[in-house]
C-alpha atoms as a PDB file:
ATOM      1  CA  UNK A   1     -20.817 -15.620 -37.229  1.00  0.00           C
ATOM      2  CA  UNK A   2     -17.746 -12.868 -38.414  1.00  0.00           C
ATOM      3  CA  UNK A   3     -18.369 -11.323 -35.107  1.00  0.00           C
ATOM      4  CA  UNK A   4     -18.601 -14.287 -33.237  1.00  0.00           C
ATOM      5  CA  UNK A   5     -15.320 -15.491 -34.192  1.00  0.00           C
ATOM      6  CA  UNK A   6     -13.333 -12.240 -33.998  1.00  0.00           C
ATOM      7  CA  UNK A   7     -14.782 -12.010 -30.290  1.00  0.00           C
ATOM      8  CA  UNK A   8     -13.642 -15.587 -29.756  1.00  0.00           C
ATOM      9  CA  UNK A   9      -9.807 -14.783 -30.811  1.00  0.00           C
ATOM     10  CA  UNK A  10      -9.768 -11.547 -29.119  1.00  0.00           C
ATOM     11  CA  UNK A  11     -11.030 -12.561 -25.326  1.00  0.00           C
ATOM     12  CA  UNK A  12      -8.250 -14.565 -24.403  1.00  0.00           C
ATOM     13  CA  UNK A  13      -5.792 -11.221 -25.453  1.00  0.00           C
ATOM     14  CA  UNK A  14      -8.671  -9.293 -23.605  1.00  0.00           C
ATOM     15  CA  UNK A  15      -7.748 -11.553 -20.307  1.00  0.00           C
ATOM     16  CA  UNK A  16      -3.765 -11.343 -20.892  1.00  0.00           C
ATOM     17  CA  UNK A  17      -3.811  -7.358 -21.076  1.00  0.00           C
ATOM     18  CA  UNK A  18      -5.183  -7.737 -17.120  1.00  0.00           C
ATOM     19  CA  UNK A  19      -1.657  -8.541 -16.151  1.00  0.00           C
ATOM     20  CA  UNK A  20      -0.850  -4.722 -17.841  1.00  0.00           C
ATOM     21  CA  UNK A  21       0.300  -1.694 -15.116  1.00  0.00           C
ATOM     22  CA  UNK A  22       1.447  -2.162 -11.622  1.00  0.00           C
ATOM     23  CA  UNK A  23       1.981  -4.757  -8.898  1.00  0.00           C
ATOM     24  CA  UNK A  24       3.058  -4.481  -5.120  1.00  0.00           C
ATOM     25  CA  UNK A  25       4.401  -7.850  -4.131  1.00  0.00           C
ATOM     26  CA  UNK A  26       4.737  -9.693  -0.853  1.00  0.00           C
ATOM     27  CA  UNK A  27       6.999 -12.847  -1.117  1.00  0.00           C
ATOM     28  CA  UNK A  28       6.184 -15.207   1.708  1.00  0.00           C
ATOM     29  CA  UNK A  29       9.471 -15.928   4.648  1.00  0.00           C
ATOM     30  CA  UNK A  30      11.218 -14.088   2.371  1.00  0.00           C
ATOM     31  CA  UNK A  31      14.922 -14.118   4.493  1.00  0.00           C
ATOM     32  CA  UNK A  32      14.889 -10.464   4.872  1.00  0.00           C
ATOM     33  CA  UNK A  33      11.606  -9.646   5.088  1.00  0.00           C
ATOM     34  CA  UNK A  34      11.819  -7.632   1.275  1.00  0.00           C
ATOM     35  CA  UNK A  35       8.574  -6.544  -0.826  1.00  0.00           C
ATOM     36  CA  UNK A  36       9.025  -6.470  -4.638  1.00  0.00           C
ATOM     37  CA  UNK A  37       7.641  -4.197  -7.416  1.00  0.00           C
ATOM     38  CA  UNK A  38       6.192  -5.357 -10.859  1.00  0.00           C
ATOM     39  CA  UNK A  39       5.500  -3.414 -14.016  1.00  0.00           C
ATOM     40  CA  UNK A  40       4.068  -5.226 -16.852  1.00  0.00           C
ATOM     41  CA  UNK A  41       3.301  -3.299 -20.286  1.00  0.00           C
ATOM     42  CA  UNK A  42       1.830  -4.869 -23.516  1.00  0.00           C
ATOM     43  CA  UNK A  43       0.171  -7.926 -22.276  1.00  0.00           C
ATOM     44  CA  UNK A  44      -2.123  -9.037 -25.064  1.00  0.00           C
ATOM     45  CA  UNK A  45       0.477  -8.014 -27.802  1.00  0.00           C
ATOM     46  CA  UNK A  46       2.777  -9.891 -28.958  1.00  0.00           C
ATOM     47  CA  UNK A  47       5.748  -8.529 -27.702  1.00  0.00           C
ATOM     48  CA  UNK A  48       5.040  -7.718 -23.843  1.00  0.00           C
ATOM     49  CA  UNK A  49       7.773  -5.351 -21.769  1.00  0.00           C
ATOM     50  CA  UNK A  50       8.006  -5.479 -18.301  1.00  0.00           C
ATOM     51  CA  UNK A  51       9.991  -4.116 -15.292  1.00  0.00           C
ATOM     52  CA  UNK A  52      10.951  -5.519 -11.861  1.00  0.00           C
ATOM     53  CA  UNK A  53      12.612  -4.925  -8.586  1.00  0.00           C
ATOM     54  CA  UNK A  54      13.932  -6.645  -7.631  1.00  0.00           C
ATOM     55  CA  UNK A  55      15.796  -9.663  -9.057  1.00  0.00           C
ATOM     56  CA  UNK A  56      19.121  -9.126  -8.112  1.00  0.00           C
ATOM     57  CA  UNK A  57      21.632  -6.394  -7.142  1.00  0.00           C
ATOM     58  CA  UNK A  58      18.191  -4.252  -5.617  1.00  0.00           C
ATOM     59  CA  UNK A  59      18.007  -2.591  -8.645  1.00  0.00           C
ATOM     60  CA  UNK A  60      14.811  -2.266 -10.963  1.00  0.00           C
ATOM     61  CA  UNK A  61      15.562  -4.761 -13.389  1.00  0.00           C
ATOM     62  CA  UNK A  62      14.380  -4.786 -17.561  1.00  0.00           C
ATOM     63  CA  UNK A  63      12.638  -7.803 -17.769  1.00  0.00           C
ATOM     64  CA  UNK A  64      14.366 -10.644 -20.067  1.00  0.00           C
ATOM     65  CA  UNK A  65      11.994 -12.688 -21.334  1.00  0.00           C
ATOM     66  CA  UNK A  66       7.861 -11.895 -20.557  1.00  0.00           C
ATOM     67  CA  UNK A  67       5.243 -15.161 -21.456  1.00  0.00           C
ATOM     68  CA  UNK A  68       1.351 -14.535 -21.379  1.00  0.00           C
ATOM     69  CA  UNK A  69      -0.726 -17.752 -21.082  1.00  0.00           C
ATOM     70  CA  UNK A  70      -4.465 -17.453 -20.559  1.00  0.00           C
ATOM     71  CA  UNK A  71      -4.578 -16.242 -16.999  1.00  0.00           C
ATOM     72  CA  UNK A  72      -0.762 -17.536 -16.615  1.00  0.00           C
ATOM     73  CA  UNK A  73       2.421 -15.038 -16.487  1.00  0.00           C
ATOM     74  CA  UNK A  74       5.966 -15.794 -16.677  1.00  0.00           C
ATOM     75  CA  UNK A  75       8.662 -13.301 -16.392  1.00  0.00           C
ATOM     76  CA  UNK A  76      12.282 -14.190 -16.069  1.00  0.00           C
ATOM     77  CA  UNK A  77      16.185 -13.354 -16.097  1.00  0.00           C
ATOM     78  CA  UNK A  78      18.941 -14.703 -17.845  1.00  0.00           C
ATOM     79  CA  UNK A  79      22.306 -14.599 -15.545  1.00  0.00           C
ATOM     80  CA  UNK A  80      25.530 -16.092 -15.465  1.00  0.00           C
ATOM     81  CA  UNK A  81      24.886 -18.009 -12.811  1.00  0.00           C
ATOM     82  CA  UNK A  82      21.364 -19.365 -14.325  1.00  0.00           C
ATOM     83  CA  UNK A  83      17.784 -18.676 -15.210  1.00  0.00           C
ATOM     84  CA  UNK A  84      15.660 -16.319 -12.767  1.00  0.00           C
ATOM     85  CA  UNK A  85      12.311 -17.194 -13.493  1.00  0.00           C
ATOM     86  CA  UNK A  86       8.909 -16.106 -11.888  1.00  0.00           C
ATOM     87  CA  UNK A  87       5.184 -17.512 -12.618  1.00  0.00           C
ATOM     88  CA  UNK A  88       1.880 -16.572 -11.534  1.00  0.00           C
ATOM     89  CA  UNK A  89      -1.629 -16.465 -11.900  1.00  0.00           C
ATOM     90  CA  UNK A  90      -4.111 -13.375 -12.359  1.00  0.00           C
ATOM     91  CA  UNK A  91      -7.390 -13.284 -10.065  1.00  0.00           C
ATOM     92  CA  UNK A  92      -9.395  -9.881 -10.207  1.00  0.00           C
ATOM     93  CA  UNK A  93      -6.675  -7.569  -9.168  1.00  0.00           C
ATOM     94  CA  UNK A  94      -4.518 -10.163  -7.715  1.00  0.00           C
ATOM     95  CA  UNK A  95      -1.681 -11.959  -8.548  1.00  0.00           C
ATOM     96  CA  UNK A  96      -1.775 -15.487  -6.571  1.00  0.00           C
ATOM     97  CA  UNK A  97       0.190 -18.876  -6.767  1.00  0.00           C
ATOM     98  CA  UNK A  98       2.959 -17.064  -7.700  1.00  0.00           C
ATOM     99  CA  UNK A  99       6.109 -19.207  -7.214  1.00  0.00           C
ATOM    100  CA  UNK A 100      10.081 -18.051  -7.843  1.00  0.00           C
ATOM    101  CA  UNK A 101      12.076 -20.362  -9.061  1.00  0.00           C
ATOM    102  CA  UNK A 102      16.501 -20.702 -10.030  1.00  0.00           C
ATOM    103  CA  UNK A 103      17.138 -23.127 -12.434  1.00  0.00           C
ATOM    104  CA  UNK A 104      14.445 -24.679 -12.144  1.00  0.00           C
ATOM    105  CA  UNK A 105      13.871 -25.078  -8.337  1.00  0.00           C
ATOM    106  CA  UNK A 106      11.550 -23.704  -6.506  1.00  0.00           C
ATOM    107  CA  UNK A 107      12.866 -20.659  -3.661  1.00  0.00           C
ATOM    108  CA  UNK A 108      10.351 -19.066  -2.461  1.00  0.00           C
ATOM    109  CA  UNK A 109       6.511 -18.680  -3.212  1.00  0.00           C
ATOM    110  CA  UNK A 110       4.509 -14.944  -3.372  1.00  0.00           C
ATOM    111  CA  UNK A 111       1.238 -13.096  -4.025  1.00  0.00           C
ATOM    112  CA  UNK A 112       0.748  -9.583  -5.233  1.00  0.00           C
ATOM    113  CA  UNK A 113      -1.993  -6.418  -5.268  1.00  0.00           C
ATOM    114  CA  UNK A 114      -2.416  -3.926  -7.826  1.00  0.00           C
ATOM    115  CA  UNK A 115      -0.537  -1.023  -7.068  1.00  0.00           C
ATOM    116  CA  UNK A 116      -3.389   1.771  -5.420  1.00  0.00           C
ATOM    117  CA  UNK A 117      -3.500   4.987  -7.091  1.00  0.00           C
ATOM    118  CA  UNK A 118      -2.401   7.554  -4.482  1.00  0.00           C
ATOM    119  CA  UNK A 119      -4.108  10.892  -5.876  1.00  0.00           C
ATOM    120  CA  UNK A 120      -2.331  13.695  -3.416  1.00  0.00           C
ATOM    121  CA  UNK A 121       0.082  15.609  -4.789  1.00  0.00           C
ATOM    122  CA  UNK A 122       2.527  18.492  -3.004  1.00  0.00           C
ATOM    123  CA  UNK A 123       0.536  21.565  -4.343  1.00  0.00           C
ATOM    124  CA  UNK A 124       1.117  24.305  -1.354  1.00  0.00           C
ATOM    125  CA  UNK A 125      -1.802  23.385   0.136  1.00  0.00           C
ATOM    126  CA  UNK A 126      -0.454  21.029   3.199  1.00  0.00           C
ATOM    127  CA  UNK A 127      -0.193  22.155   6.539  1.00  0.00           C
ATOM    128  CA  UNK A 128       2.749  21.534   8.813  1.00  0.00           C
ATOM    129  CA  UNK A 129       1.797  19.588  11.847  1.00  0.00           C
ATOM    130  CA  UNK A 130       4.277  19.820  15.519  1.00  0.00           C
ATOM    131  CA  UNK A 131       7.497  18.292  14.975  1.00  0.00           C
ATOM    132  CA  UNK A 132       8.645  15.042  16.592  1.00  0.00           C
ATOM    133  CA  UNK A 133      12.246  14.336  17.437  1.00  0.00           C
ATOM    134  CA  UNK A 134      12.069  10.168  15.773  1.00  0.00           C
ATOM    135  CA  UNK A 135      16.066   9.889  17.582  1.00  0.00           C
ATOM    136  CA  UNK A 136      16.019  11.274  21.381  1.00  0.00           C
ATOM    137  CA  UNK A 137      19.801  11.450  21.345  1.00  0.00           C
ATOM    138  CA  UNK A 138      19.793   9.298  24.442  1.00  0.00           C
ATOM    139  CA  UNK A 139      18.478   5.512  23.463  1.00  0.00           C
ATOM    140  CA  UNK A 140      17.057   3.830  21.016  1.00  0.00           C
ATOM    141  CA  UNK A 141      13.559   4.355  22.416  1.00  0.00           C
ATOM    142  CA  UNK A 142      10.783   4.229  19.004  1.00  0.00           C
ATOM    143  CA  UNK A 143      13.452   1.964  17.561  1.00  0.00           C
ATOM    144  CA  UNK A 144      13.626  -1.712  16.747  1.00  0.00           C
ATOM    145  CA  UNK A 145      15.875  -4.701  14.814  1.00  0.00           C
ATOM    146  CA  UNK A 146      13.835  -4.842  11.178  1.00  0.00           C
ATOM    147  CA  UNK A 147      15.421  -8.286  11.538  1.00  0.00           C
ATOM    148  CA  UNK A 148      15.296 -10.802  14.432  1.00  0.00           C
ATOM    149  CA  UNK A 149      17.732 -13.204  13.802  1.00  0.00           C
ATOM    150  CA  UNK A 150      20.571 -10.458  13.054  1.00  0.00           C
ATOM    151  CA  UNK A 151      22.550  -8.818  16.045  1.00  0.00           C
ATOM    152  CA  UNK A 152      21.067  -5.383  16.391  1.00  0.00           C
ATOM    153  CA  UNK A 153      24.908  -3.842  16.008  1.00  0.00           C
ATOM    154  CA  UNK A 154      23.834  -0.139  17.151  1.00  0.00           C
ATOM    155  CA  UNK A 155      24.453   1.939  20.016  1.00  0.00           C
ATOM    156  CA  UNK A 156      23.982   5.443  21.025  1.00  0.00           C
ATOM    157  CA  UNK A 157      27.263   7.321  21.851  1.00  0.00           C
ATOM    158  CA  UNK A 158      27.795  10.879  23.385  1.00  0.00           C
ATOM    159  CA  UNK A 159      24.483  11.688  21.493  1.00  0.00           C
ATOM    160  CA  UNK A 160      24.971  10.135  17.994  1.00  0.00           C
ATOM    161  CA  UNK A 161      23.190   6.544  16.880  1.00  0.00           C
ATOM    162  CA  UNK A 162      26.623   4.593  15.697  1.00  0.00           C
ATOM    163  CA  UNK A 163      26.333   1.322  13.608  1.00  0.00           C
ATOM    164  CA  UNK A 164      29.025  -1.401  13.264  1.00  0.00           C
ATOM    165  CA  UNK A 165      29.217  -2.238   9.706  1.00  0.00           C
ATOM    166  CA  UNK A 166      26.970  -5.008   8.802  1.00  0.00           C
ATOM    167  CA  UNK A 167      24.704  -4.736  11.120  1.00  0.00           C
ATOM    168  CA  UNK A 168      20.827  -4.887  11.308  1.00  0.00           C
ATOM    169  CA  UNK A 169      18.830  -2.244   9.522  1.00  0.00           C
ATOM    170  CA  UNK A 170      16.739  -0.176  12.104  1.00  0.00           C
ATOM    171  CA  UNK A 171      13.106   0.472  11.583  1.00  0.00           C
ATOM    172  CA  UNK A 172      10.465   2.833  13.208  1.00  0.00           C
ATOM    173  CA  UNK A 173       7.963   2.043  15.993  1.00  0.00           C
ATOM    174  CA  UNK A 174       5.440   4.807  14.681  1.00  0.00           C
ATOM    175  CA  UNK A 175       4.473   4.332  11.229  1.00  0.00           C
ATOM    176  CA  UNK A 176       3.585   8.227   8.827  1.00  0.00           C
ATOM    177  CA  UNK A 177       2.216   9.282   5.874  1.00  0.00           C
ATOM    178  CA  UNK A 178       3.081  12.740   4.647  1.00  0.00           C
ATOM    179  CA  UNK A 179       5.632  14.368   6.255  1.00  0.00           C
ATOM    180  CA  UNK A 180       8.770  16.303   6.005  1.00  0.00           C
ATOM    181  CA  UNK A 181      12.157  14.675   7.325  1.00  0.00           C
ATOM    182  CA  UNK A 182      15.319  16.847   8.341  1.00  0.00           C
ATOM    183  CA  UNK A 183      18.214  13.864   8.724  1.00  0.00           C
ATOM    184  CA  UNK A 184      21.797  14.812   9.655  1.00  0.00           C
ATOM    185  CA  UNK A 185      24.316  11.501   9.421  1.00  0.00           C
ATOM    186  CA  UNK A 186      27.632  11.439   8.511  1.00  0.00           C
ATOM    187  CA  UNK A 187      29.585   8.389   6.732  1.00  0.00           C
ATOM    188  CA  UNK A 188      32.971   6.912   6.654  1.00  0.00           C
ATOM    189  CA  UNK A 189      34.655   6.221   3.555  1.00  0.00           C
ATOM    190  CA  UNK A 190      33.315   3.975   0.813  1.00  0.00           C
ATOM    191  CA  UNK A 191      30.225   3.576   2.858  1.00  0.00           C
ATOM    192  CA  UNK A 192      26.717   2.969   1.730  1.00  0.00           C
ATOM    193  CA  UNK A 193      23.436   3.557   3.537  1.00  0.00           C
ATOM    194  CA  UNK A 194      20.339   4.776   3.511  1.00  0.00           C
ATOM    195  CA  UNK A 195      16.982   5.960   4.485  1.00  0.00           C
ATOM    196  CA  UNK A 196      13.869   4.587   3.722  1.00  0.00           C
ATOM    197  CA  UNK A 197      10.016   6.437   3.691  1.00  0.00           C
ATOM    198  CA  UNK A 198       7.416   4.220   4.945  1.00  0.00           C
ATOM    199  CA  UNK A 199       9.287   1.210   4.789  1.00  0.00           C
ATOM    200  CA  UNK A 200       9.140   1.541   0.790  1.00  0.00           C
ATOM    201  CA  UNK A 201      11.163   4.035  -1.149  1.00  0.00           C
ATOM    202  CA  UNK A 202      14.854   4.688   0.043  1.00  0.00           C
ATOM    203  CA  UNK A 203      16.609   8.102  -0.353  1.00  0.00           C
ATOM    204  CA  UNK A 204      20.118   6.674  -1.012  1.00  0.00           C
ATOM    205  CA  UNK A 205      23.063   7.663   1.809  1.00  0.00           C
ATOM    206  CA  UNK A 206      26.466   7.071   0.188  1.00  0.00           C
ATOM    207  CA  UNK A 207      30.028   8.223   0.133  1.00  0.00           C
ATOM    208  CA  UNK A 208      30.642   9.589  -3.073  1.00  0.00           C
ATOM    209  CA  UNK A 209      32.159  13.044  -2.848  1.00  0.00           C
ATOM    210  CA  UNK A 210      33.238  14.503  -6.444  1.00  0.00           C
ATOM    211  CA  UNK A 211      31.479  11.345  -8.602  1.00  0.00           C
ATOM    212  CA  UNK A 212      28.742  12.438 -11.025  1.00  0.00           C
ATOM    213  CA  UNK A 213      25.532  11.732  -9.868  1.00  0.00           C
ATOM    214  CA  UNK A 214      23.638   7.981 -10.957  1.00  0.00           C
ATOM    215  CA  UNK A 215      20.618   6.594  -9.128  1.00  0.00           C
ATOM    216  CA  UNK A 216      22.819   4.806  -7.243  1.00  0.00           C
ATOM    217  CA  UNK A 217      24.244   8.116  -6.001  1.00  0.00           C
ATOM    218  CA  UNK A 218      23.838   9.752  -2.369  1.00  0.00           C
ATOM    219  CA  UNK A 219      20.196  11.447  -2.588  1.00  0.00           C
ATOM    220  CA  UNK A 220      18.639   9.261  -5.299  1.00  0.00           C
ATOM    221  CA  UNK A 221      15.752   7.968  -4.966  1.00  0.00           C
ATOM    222  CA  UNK A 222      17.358   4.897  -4.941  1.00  0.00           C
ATOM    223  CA  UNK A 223      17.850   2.566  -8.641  1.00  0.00           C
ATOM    224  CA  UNK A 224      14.882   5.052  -9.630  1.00  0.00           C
ATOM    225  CA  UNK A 225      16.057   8.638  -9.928  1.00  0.00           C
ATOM    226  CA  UNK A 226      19.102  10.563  -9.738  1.00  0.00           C
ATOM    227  CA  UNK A 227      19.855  13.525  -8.050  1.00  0.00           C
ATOM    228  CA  UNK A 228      20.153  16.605 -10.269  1.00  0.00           C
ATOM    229  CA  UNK A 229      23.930  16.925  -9.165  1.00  0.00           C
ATOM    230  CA  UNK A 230      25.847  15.394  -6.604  1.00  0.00           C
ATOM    231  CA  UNK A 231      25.594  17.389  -3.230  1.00  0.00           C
ATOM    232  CA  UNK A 232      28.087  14.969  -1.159  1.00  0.00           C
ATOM    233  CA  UNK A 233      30.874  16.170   1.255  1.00  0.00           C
ATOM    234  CA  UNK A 234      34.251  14.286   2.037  1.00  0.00           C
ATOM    235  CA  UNK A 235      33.240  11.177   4.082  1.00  0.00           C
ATOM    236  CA  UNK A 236      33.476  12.263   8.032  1.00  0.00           C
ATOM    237  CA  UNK A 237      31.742  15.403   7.592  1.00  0.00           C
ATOM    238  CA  UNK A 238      28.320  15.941   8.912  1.00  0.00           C
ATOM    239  CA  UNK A 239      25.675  16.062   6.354  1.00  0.00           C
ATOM    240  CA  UNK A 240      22.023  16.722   6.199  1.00  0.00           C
ATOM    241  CA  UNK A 241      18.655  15.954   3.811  1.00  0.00           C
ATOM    242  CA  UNK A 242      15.635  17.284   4.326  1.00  0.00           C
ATOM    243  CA  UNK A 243      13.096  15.245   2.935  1.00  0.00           C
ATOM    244  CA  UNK A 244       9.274  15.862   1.720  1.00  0.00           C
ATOM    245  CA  UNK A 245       7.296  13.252   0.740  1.00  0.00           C
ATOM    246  CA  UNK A 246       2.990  13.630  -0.389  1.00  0.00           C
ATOM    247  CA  UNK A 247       1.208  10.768  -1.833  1.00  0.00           C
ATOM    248  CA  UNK A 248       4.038   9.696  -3.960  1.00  0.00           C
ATOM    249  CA  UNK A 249       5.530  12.602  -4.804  1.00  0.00           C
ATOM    250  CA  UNK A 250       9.127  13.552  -2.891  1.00  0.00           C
ATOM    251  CA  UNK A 251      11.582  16.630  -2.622  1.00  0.00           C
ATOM    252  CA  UNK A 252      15.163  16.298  -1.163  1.00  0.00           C
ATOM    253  CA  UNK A 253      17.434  19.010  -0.158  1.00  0.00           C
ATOM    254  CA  UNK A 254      20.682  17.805   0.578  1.00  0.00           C
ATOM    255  CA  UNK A 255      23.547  19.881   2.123  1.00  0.00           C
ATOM    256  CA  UNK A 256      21.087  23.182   0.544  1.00  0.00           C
ATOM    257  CA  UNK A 257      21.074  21.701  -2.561  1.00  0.00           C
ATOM    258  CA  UNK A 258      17.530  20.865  -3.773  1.00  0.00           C
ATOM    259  CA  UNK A 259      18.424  17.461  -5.526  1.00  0.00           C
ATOM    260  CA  UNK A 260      14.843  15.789  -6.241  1.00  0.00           C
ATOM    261  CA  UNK A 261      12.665  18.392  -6.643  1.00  0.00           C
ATOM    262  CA  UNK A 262       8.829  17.250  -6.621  1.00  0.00           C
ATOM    263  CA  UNK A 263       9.885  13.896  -8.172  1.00  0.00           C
ATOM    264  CA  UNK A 264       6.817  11.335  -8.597  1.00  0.00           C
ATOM    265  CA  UNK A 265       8.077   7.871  -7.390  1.00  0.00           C
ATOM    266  CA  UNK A 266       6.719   4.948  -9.356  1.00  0.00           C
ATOM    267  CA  UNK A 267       6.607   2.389  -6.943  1.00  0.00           C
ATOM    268  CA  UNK A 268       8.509   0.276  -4.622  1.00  0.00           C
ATOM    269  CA  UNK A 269      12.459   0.723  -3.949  1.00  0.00           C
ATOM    270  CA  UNK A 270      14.647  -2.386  -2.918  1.00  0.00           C
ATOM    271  CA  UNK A 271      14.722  -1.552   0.486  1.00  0.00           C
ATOM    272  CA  UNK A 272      11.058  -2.064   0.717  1.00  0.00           C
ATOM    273  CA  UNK A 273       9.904  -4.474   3.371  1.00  0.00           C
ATOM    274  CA  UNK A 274       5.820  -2.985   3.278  1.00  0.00           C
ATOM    275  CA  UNK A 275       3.959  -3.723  -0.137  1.00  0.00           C
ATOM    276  CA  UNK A 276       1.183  -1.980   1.164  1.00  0.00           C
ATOM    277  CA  UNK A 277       1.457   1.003  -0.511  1.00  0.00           C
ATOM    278  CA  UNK A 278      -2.059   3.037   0.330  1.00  0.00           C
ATOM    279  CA  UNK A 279      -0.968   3.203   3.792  1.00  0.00           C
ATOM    280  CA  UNK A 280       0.927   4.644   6.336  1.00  0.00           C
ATOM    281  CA  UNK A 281       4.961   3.111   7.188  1.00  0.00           C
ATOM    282  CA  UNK A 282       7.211   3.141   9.719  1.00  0.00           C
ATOM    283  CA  UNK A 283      11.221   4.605   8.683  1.00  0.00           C
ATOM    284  CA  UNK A 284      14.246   2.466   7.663  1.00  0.00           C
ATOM    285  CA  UNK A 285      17.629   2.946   8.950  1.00  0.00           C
ATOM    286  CA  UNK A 286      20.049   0.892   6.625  1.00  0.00           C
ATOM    287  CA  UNK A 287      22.954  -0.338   9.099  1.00  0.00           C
ATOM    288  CA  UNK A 288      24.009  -3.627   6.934  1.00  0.00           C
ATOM    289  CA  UNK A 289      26.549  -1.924   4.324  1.00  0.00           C
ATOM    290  CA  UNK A 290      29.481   0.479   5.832  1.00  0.00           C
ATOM    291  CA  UNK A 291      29.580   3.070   8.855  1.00  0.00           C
ATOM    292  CA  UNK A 292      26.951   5.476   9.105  1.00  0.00           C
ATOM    293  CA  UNK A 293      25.830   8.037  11.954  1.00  0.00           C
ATOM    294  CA  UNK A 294      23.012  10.109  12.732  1.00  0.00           C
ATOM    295  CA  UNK A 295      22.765  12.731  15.245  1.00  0.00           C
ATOM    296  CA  UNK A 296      19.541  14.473  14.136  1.00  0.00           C
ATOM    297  CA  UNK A 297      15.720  12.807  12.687  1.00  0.00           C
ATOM    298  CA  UNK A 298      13.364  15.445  13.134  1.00  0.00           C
ATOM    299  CA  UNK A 299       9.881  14.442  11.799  1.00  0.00           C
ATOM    300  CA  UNK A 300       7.423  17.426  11.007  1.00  0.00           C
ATOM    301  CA  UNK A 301       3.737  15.664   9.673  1.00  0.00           C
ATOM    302  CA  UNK A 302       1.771  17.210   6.816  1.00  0.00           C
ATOM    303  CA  UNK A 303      -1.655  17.553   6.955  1.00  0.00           C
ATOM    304  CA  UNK A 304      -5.083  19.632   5.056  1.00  0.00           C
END
């Protein structure tokens, strides 16, 4: 009967610790198209942890306040402006009926996956495949609006591919896996861009010259990691990364300087607009903060 009872009290923390470890999520007509990232820890204890991008300002966010019901979850945010709150149910290794909410009304509804493992790892053995030139220096050709209600606000001139500021974000035609990335872009001042891998994890573009580095910085991997030092030049001046990215595990060299060096990325970025991280994504061209150019976006694919 002991063993009946304990059993009794400890399936219901049994079914809470299913919400533990990491979730890709897809909100539904979200405005601009995002994809969010979930991390719960301790579900089951009493005092559950959790961490989330994103709620506001793109950044990965410490969760406030974390409430485990039975199959239920509630996370949420305390802000000036109000309560941030987020509920949803756990199905296998699913998150449904999840529903956002401000203040108590209801925004905007969304579902979410378990994060897949992604086992490959950058150990020499990866072959370099022909390089592609993603920017013909001519059009726009392999290029599209990420949004369609926002003027595109991009043209090609004497070779370079010129945003207005605020414009749309550009994203790929052709969608890649592993691959190595040279970029050269330049920025004017106080600008902010940046480029993101498979529609998920951005490698942060931003005027900076002679700040120390954050991972809000140019070459972070963007609210996640910060480059080792800062390897920007005086906005105008023509910059370049070169970027390596297997499974989920990324190198940048920027301006010579390796910055990230074999850095294993966690999960989703703010700029993410593809939850579905097991599979091949198309690039992102951030156009909607200040003026950026690029001149150069040589893709080179790695394969066994």
């Amino acid at each position: 009967m002991r063993a009946f009872l304990l059993l009794a009290l400890c399936a219901p923390l049994l079914a809470q610790s299913g919400f533990n470890g990491r979730w890709d999520i897809t909100p539904h007509k979200h405005p601009r198209g995002r994809a969010w990232w979930l991390e719960i820890s301790g579900a089951g204890t009493p005092k559950p942890t959790g961490k989330f991008v994103s709620a506001y300002a793109g950044d990965m966010n410490t969760i406030d306040e974390i409430k485990v019901n039975g199959n239920s979850l509630t996370f949420s945010f305390k802000r000036p402006e109000g309560l941030l709150a987020y509920t949803t149910k756990l199905q296998g290794d699913k998150l449904i009926d999840g529903v956002y909410t401000e203040n108590g009304t209801q925004k905007m509804t969304f579902s979410g996956v378990r994060a897949p493992e992604i086992n490959e790892t950058d150990d020499g053995s990866w072959k370099k495949g022909k390089p592609v030139e993603l920017f013909n220096g001519r059009d726009m050709t392999g290029w599209k609006p990420l949004l369609k209600d926002v003027p595109l606000g991009w043209k090609v001139d004497n070779g370079i591919l010129v945003n207005a500021p605020k414009a749309n974000n550009l994203i790929s035609e052709g969608k890649y896996w592993n691959f190595e990335l040279h970029a050269e872009f330049r920025v004017g001042e106080h600008s902010n861009s940046g480029i993101g891998l498979r529609a998920r994890y951005e490698i942060q573009i931003l005027e900076d010259y002679g700040k120390p580095p954050d991972t809000h910085s140019n070459a972070a991997l963007y609210s996640r990691v910060a480059a080792s030092v800062n390897p920007s030049r005086k906005a105008g001046e023509w910059q370049t990364f070169d970027i390596r990215l297997v499974g989920r595990t990324v190198t940048v060299v920027a301006n010579g300087k390796k910055v990230l060096d074999k850095v294993k990325i966690e999960g989703l970025t703010a700029v993410a607009v593809d939850a579905n991280e097991g599979q091949p994504g198309p690039f992102i061209l951030q156009g909607d903060h200040g003026s950026v150019e690029f001149r150069k976006l040589t893709l080179t694919p790695l394969t066994k």
